[in-house]
Protein backbone atom coordinates (compact mmCIF):
# COMPACT_ATOMS: atom_id res chain seq x y z
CA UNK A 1 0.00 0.00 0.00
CA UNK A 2 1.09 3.58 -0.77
CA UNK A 3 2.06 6.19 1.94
CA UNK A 4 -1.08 7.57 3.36
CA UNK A 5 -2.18 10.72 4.90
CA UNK A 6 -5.18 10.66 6.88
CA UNK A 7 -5.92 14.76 7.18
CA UNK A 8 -9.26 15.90 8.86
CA UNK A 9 -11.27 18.63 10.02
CA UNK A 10 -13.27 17.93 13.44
CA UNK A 11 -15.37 21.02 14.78
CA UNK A 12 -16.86 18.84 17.67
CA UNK A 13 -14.51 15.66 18.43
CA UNK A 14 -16.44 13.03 16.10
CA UNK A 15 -14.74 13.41 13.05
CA UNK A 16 -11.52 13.64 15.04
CA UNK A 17 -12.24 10.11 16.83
CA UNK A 18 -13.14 8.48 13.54
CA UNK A 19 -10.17 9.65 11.74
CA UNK A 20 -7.63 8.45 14.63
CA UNK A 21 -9.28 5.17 13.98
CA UNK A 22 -8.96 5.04 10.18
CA UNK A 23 -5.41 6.21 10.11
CA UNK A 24 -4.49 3.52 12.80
CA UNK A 25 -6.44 0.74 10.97
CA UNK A 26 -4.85 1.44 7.32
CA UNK A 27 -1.30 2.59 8.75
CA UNK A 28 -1.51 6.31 7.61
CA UNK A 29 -0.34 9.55 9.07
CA UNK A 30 -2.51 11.69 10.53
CA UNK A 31 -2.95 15.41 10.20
CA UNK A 32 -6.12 17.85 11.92
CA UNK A 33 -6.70 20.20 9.82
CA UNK A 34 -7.00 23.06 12.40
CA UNK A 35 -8.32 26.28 12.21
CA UNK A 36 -7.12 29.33 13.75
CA UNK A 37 -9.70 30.25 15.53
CA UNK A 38 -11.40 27.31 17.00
CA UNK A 39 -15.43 27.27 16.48
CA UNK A 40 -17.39 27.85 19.58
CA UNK A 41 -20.91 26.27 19.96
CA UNK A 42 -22.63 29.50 18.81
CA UNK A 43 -20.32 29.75 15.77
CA UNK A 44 -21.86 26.45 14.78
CA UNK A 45 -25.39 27.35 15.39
CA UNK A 46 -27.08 26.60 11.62
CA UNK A 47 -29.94 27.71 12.82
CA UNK A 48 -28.44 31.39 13.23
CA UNK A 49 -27.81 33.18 9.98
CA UNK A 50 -25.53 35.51 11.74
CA UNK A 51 -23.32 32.66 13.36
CA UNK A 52 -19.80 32.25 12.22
CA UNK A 53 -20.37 28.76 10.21
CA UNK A 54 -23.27 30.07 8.57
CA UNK A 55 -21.21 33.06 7.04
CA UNK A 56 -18.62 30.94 6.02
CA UNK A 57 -21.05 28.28 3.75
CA UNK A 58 -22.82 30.97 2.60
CA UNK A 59 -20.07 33.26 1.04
CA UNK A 60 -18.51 30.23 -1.55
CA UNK A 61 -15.23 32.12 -1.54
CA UNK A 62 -14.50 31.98 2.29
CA UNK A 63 -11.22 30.39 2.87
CA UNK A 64 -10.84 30.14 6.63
CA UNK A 65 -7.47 29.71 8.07
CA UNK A 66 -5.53 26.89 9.29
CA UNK A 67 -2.98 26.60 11.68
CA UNK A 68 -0.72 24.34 10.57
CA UNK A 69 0.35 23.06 7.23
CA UNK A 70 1.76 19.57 6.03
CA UNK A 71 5.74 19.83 5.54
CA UNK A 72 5.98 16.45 3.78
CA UNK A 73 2.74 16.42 1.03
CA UNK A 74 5.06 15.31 -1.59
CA UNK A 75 5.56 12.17 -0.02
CA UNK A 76 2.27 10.96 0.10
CA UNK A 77 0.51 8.73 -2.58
CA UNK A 78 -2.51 8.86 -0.96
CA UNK A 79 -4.82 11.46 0.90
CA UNK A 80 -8.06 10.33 2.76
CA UNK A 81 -10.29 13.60 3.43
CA UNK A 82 -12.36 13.61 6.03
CA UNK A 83 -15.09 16.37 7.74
CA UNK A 84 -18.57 16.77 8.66
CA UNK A 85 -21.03 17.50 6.38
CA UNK A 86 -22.23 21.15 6.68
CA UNK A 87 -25.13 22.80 4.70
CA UNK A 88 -24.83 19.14 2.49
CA UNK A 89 -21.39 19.91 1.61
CA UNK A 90 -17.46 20.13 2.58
CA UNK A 91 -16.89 22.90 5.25
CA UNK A 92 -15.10 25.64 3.39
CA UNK A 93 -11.96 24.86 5.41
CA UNK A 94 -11.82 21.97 3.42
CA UNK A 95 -11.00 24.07 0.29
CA UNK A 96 -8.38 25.84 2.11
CA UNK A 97 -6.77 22.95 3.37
CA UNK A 98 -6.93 21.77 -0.62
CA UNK A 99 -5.91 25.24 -1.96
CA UNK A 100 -2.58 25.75 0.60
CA UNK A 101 -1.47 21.65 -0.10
CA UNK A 102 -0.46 19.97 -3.17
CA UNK A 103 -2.85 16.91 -4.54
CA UNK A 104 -2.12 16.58 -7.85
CA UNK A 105 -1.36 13.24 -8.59
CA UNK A 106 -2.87 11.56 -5.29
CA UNK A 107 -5.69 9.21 -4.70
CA UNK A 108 -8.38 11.49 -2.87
CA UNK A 109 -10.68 9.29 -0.67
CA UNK A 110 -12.93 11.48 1.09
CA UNK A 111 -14.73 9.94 4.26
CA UNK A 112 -17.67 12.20 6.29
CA UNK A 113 -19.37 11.99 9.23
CA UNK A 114 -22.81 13.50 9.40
CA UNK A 115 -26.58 12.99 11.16
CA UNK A 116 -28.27 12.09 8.33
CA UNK A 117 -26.62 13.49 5.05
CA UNK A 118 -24.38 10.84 2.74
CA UNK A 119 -21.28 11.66 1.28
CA UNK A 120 -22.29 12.25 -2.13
CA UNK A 121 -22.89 16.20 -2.17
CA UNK A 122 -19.88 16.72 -0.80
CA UNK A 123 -17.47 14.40 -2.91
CA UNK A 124 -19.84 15.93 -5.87
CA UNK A 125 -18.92 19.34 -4.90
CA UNK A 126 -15.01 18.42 -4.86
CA UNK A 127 -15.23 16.98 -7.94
CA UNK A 128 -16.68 19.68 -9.86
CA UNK A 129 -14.39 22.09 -7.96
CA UNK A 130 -11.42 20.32 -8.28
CA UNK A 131 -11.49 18.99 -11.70
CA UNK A 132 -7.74 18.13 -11.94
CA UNK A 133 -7.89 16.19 -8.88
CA UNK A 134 -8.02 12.33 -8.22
CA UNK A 135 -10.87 12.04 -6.18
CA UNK A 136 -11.60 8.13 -6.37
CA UNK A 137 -14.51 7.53 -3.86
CA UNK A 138 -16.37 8.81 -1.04
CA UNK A 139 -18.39 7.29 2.32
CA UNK A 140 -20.62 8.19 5.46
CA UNK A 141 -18.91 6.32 7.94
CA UNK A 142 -20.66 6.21 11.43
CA UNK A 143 -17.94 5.07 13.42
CA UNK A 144 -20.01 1.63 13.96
CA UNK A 145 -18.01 -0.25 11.04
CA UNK A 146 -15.39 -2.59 11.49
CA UNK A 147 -11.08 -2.70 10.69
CA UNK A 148 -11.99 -4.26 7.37
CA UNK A 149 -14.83 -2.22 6.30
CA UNK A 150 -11.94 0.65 6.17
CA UNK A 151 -9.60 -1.40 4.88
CA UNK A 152 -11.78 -2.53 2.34
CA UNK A 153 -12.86 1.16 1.48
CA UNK A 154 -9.05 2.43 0.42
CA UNK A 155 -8.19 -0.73 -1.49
């Protein structure tokens, strides 16, 4: 298997535990994609049109910042992608984490975790945004599966 890089975004820890668990099943590194400013409760209120997540899905150019970058993209074959859905897509931090990294020429799995929407939107989205990316498949995982349903998933 190819060098992996398990990178995710996690605004409320269940993203985070799933993607310790995938990167530890299939071997990969792992890498939070972390913004800046961390997202308070009320910042994730989608119920408020004035609260900081809202903004950010509703303006398709927001690029929110990250903390850290990877050092060693280059040396990865393969990228899993994973976030919670928001408004039935990729939080925009996703795009900035794409925009400041290299993945030309990488496998793109993309895995999300959500209350009811799939994955399909999102990897959609990325697609059609991304056209010269290799985004090869995409999955609502629920954190209920088992070593070789995520093994399964990458190969």
């Amino acid at each position: 298997m190819s060098k992996v890089l398990v990178s995710y975004f996690s605004a409320s820890g269940v993203t985070k535990k799933l993607a310790e668990k995938i990167a530890n099943v299939i071997k990969g590194d792992l890498f939070e994609i972390e913004p800046t400013q961390k997202y308070t409760l009320e910042d994730l209120d989608w119920t408020n049109k004035q609260s900081r997540s809202s903004i950010e899905m509703q303006d398709k150019t927001s690029r929110p910042q990250i903390l850290n970058r990877v050092s060693n993209i280059a040396e990865y074959d393969t990228v899993v992608l994973g976030f919670p859905v928001w408004w039935y897509t990729a939080p925009t931090i996703i795009n900035t984490f794409i925009e400041e990294n290299n993945l030309e020429g990488k496998d793109i799995y993309v895995f999300v975790t959500s209350g009811g929407s799939g994955s399909e939107g999102s990897f959609k989205d990325l697609k059609n945004t991304y056209k010269n990316l290799n985004f090869i498949k995409s999955k609502r995982f629920t954190g209920r599966e088992t070593d070789e349903d995520y093994i399964n998933w990458i190969k």
